[in-house]
N, C-alpha and C. Protein backbone atom coordinates (compact mmCIF):
# COMPACT_ATOMS: atom_id res chain seq x y z
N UNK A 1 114.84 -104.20 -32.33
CA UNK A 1 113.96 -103.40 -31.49
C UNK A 1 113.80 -104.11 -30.16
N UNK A 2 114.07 -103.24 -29.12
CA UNK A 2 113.62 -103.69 -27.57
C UNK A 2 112.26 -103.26 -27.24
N UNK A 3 111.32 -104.67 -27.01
CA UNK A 3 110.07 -103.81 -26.77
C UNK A 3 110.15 -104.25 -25.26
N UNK A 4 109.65 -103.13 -24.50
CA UNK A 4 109.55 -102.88 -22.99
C UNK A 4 108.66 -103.41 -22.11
N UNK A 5 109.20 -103.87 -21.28
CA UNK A 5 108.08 -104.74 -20.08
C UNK A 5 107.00 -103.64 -19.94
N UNK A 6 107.48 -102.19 -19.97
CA UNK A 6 105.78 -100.89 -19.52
C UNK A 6 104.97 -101.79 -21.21
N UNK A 7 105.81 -101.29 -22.37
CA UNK A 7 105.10 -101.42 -24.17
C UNK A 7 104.35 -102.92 -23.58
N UNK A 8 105.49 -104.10 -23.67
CA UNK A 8 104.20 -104.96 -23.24
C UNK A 8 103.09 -104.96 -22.26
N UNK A 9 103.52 -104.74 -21.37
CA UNK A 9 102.06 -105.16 -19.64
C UNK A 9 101.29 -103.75 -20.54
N UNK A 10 101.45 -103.04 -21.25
CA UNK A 10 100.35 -101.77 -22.00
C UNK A 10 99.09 -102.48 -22.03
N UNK A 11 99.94 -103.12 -23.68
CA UNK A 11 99.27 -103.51 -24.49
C UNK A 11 98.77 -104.75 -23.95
N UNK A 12 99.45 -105.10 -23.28
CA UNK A 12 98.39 -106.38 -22.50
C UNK A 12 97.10 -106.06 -21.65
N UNK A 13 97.62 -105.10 -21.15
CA UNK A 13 96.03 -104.74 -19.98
C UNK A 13 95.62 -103.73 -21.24
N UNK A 14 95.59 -103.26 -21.98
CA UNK A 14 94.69 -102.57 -22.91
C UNK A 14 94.03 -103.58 -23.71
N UNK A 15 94.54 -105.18 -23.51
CA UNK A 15 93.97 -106.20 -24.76
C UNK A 15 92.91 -106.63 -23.37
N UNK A 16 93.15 -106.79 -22.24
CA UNK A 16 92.17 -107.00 -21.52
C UNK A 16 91.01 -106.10 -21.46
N UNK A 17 91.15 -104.76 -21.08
CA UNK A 17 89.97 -103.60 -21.31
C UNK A 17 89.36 -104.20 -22.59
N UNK A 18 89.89 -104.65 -23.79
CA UNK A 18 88.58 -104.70 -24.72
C UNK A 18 88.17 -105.67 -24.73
N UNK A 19 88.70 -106.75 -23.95
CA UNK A 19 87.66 -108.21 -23.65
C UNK A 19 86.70 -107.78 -22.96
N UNK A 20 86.57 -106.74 -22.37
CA UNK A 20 85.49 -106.43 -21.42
C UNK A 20 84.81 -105.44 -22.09
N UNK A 21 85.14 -104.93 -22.74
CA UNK A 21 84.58 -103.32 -23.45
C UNK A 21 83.82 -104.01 -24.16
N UNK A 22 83.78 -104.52 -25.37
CA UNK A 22 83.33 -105.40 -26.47
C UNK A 22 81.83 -104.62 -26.95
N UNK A 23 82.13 -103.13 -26.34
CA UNK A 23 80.89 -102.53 -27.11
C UNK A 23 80.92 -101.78 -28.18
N UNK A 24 80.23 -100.49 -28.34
CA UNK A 24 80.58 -99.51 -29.16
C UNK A 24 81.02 -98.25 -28.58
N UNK A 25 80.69 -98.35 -27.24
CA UNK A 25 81.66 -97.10 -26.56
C UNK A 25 81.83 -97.54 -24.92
N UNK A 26 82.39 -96.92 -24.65
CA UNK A 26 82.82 -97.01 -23.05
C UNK A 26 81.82 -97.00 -22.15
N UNK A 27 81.03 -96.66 -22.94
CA UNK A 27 79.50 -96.02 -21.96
C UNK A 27 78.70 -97.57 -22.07
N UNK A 28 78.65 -98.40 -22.60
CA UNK A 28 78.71 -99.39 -22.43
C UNK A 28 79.35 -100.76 -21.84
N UNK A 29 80.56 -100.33 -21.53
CA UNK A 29 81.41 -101.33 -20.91
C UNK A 29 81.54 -100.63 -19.46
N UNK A 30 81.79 -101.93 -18.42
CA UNK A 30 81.99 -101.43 -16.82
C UNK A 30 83.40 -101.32 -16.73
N UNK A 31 83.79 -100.60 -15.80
CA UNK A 31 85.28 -100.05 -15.66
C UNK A 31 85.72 -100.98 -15.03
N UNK A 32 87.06 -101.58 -15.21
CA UNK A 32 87.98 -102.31 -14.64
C UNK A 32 88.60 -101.65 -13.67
N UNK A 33 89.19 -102.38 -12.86
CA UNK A 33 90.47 -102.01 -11.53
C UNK A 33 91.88 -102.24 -12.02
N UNK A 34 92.53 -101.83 -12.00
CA UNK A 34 93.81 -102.17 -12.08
C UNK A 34 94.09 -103.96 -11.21
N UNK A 35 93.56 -103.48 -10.08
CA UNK A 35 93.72 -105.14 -9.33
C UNK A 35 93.22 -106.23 -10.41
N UNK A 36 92.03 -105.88 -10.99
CA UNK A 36 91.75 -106.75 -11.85
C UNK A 36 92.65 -107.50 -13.74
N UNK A 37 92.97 -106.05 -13.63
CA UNK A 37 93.67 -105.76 -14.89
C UNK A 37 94.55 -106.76 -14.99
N UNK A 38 95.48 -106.59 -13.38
CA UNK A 38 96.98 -107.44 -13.29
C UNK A 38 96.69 -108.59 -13.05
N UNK A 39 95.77 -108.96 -12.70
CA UNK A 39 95.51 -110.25 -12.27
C UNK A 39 95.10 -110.74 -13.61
N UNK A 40 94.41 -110.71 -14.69
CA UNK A 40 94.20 -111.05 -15.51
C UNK A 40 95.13 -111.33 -16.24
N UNK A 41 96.05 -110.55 -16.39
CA UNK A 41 97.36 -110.64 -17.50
C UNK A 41 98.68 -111.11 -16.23
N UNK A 42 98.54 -111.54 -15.43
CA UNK A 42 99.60 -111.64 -14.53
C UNK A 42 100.86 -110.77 -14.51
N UNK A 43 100.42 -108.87 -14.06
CA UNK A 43 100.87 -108.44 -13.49
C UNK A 43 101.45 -107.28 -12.48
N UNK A 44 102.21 -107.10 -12.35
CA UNK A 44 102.66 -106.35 -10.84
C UNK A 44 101.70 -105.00 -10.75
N UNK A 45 100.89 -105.05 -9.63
CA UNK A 45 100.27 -104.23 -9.59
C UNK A 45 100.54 -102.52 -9.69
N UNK A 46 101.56 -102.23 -8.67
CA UNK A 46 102.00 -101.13 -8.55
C UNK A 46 102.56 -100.67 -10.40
N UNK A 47 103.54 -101.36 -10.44
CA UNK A 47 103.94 -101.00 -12.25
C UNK A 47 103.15 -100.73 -12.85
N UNK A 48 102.12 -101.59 -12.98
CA UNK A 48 100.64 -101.29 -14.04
C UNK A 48 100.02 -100.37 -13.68
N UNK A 49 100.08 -99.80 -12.29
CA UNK A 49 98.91 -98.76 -11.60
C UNK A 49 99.77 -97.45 -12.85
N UNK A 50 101.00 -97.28 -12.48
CA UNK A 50 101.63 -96.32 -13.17
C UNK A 50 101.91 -96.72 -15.00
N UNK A 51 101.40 -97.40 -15.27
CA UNK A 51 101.35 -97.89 -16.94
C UNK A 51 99.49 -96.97 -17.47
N UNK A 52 98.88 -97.32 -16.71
CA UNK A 52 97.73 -96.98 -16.81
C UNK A 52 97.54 -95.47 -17.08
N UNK A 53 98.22 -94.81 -15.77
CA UNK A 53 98.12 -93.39 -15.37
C UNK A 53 98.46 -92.54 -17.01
N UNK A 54 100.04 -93.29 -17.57
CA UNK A 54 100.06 -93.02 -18.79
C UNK A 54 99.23 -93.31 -19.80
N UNK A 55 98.63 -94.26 -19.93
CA UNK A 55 97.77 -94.42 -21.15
C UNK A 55 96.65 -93.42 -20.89
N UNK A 56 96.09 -93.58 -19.35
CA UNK A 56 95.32 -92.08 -19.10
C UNK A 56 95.42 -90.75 -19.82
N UNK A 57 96.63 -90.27 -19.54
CA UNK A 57 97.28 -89.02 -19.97
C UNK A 57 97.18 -88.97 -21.64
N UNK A 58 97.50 -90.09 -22.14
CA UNK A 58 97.29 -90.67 -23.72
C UNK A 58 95.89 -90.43 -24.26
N UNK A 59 94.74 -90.34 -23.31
CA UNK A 59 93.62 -90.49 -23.94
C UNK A 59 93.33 -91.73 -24.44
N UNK A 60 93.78 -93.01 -24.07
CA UNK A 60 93.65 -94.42 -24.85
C UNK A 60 92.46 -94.68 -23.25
N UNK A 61 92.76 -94.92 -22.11
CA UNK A 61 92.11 -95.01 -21.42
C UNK A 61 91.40 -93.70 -20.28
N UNK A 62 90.13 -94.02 -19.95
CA UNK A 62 89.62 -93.05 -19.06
C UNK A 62 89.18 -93.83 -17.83
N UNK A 63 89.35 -92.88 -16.64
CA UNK A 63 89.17 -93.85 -15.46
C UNK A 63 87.34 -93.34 -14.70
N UNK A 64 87.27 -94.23 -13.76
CA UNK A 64 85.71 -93.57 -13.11
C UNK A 64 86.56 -93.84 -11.86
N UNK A 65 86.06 -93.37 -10.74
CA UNK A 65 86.24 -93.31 -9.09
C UNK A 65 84.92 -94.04 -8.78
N UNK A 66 85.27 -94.55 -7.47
CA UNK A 66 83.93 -95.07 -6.89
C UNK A 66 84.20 -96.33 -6.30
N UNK A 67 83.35 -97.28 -5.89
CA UNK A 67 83.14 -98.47 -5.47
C UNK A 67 83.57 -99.31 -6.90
N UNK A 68 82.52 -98.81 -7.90
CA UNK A 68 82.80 -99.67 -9.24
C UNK A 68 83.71 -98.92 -10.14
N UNK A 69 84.58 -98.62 -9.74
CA UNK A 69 85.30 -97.52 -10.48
C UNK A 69 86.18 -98.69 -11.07
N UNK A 70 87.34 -97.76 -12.08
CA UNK A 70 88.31 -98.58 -12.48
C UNK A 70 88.41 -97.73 -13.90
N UNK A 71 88.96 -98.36 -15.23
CA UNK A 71 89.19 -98.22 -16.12
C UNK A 71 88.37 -98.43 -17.79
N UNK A 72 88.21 -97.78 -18.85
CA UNK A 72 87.79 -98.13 -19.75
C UNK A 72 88.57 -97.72 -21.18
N UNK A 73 88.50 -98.23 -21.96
CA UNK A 73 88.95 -97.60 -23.15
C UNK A 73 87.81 -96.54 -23.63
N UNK A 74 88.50 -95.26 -24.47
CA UNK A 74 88.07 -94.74 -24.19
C UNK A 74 87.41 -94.40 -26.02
N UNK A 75 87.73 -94.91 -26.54
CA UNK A 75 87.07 -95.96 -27.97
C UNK A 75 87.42 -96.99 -28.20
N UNK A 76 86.31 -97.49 -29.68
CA UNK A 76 86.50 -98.80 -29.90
C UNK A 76 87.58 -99.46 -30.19
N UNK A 77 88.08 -101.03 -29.49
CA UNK A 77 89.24 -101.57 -30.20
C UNK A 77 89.55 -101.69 -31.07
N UNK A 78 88.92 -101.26 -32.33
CA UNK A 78 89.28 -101.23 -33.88
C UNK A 78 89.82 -99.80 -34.37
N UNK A 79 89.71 -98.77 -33.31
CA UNK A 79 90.21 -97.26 -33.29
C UNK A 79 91.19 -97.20 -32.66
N UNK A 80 91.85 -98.47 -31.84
CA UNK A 80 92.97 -97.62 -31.67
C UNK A 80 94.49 -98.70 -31.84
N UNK A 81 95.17 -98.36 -32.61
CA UNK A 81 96.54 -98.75 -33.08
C UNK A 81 97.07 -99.42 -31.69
N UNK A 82 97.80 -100.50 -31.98
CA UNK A 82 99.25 -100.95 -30.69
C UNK A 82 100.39 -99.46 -31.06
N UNK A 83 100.14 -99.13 -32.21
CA UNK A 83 101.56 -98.69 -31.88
C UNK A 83 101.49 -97.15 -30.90
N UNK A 84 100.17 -96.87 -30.97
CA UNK A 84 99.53 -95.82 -30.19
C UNK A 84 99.59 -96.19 -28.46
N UNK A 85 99.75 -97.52 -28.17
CA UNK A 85 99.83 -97.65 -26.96
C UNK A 85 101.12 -97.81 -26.35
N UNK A 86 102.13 -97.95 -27.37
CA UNK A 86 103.26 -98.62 -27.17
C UNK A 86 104.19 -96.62 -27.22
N UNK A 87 103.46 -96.01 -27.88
CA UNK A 87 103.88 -94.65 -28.00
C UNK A 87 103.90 -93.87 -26.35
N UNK A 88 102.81 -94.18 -26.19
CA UNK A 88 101.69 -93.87 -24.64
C UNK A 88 102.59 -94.06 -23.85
N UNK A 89 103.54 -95.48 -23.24
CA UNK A 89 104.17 -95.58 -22.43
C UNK A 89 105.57 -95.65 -22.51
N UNK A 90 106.04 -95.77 -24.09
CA UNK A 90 107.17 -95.38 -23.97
C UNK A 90 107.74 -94.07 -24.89
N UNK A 91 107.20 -93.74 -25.21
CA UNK A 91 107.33 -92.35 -26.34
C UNK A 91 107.70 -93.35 -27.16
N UNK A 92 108.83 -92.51 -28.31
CA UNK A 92 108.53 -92.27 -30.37
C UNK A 92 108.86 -94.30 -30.37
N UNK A 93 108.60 -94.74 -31.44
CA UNK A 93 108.75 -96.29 -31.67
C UNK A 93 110.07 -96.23 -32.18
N UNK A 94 110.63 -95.29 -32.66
CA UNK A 94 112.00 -95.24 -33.08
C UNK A 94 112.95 -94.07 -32.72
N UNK A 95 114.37 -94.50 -31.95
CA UNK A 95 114.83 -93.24 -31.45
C UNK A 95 116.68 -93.76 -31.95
N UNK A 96 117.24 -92.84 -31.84
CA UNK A 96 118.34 -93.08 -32.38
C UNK A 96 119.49 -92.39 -31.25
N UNK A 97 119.84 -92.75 -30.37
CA UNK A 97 120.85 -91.72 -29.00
C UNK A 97 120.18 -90.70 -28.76
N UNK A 98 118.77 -90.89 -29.11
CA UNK A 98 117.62 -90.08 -27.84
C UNK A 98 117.43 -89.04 -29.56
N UNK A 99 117.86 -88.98 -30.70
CA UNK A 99 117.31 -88.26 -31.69
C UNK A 99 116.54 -89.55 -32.59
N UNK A 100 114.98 -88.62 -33.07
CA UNK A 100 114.46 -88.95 -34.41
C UNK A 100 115.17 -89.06 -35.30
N UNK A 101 114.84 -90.46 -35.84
CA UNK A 101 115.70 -91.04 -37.34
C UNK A 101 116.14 -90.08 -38.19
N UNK A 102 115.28 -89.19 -38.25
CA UNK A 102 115.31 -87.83 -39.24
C UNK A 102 116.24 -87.39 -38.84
N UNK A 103 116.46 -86.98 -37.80
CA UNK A 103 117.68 -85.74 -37.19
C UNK A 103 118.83 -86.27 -37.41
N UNK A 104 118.99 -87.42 -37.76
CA UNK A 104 120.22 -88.06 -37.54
C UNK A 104 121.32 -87.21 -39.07
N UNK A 105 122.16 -87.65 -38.29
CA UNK A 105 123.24 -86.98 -39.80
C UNK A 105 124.89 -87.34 -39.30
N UNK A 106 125.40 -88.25 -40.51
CA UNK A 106 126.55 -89.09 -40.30
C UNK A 106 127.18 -88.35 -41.21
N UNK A 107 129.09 -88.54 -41.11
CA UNK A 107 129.74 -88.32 -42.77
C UNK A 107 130.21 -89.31 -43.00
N UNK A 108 130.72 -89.36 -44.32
CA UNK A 108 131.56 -90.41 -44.66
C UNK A 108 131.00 -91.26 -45.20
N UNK A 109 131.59 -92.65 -44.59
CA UNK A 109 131.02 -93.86 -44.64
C UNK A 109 129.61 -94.27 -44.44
N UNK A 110 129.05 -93.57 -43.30
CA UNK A 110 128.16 -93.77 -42.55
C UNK A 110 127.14 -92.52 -42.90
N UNK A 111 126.91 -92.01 -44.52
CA UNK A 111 126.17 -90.80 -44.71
C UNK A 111 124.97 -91.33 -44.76
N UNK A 112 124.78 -92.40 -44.96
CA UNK A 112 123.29 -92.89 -45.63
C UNK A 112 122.32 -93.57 -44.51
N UNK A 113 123.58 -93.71 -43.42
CA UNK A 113 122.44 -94.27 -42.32
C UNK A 113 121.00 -93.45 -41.76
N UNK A 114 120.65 -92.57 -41.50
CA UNK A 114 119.78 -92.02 -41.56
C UNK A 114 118.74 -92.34 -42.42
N UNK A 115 118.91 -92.56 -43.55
CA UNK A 115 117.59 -93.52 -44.27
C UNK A 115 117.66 -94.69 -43.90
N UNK A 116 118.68 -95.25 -43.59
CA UNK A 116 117.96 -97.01 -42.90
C UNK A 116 117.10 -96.68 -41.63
N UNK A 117 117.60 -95.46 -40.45
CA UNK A 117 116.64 -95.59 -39.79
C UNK A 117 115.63 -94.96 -40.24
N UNK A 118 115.82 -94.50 -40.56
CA UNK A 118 113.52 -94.32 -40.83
C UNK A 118 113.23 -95.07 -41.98
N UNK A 119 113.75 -95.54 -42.45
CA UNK A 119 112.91 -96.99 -43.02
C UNK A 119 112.79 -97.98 -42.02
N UNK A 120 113.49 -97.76 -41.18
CA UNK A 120 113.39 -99.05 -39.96
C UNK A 120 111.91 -98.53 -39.15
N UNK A 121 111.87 -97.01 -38.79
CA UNK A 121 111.08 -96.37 -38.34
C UNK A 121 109.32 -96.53 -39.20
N UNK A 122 109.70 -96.67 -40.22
CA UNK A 122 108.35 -96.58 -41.15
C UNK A 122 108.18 -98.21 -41.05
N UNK A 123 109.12 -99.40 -41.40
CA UNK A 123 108.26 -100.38 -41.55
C UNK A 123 107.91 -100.96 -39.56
N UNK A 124 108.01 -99.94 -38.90
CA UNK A 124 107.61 -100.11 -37.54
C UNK A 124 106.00 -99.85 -37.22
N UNK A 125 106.15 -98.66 -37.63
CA UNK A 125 104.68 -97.71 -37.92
C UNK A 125 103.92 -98.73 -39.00
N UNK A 126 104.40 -99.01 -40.17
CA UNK A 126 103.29 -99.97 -40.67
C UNK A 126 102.61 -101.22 -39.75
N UNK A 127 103.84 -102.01 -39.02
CA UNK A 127 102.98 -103.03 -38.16
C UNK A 127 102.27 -102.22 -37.32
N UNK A 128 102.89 -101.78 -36.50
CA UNK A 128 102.42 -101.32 -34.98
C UNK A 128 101.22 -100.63 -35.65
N UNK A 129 101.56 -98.97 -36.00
CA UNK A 129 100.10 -98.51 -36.14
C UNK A 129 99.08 -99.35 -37.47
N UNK A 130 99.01 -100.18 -38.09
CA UNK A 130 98.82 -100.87 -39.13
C UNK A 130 97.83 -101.89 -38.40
N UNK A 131 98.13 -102.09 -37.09
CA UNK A 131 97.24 -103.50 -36.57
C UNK A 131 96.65 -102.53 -35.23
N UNK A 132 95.13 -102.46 -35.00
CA UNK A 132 94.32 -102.38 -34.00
C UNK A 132 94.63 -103.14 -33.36
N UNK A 133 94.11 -102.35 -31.81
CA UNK A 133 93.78 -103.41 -31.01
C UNK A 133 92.88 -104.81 -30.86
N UNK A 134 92.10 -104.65 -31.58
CA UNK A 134 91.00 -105.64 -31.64
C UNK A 134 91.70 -106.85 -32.76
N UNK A 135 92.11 -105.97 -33.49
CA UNK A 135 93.11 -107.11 -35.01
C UNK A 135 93.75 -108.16 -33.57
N UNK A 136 94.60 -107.49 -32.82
CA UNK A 136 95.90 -108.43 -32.00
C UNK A 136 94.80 -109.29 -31.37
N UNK A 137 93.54 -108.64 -30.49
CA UNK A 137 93.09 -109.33 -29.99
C UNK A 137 92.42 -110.52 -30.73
N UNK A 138 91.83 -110.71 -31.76
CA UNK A 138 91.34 -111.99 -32.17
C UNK A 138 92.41 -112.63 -33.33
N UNK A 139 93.34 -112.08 -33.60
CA UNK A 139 94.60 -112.77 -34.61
C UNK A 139 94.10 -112.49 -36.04
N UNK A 140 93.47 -111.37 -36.53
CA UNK A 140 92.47 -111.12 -37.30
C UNK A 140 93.89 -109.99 -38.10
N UNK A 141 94.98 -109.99 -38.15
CA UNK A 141 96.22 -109.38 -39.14
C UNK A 141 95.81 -109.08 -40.24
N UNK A 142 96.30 -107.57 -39.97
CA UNK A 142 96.46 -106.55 -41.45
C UNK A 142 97.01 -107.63 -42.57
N UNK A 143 96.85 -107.39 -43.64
CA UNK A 143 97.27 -108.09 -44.97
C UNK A 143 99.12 -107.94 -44.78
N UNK A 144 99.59 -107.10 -44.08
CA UNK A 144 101.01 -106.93 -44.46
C UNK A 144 102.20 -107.89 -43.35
N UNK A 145 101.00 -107.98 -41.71
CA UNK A 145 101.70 -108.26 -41.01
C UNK A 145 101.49 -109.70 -41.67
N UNK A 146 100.43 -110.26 -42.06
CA UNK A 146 100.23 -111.97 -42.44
C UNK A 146 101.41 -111.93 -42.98
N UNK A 147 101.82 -111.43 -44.20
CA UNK A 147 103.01 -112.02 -44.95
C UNK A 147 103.84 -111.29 -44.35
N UNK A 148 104.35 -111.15 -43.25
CA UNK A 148 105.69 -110.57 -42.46
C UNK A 148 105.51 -112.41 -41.70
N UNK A 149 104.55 -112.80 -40.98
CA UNK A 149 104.17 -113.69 -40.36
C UNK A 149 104.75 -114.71 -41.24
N UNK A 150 104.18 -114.69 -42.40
CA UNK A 150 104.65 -116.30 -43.39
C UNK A 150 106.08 -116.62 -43.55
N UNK A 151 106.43 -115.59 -43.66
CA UNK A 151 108.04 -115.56 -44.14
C UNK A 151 109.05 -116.71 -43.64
N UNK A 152 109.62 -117.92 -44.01
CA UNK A 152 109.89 -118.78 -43.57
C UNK A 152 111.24 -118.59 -42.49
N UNK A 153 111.56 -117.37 -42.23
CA UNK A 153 112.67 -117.77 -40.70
C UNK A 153 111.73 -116.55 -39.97
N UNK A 154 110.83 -116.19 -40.04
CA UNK A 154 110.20 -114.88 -38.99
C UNK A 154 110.36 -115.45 -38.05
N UNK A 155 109.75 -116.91 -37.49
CA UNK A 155 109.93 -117.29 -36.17
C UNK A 155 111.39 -117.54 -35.49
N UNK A 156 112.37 -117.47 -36.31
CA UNK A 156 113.78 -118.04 -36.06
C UNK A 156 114.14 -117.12 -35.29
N UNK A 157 115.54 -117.25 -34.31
CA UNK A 157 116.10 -116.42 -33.30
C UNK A 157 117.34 -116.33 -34.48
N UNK A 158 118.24 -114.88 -34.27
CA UNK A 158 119.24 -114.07 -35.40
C UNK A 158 119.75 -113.88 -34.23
């Protein structure tokens, strides 16, 4: 899996919004700037301005105008999935020559591939949508990603 400089700088300025949110709703937390956002996570402003706009459109974030304007999540970090943010800016978590795993259909040799990808597709959706935002933010892992984590070559390069 290629995860994307938009999927990461997302989920990075969405892990920042809930260092600041840290309430029970938005209506409690002050809106961020994008200037602030990038600067926090070190980065490019313009890119992130348009990373945002999407998570906007997503309903993950809502913006205010103004002097104190800027950004908020738009529930709590325990409501909303990475893989929901990672969806937000780049569409489906699994695509196969631009078709869903499902659609796929090989002959021959190659009949059965279609169930590897969406098993590839499902144990994606278990991490991603499986771990909140708030889980990534304090290292606080679903029971499944820990033992994906333990596994003695997870950290190794293949």
């Amino acid at each position: 899996m290629d995860i994307s400089a938009r999927s990461d700088y997302a989920v990075r300025a969405m892990l920042a919004l809930a260092a600041d949110h840290d309430g029970p709703g938005a209506h409690d937390a002050t809106p961020v700037s994008v200037d602030r956002l990038a600067q926090a996570q070190d980065l490019p402003v313009k890119f992130l301005e348009a990373i945002v706009a999407d998570l906007r459109r997503a309903g993950l974030v809502a913006s205010r105008r103004g002097a104190r304007g800027g950004y908020l999540l738009t529930r709590p970090a325990d409501q909303i999935a990475v893989g929901d943010i990672i969806r937000a800016v780049d569409g489906p978590l699994a695509e196969v020559r631009g078709l869903r795993p499902h659609d796929t259909a090989y002959s021959g040799e190659a009949e059965h591939l279609p169930a590897l990808w969406v098993a590839t597709r499902a144990a994606l959706r278990a991490v991603l949508d499986g771990t909140s935002l708030d889980q990534l933010r304090h290292g606080a892992w679903p029971a499944e990603v820990t033992e994906l984590l333990r596994q003695p070559d997870a950290w190794e390069s293949r």
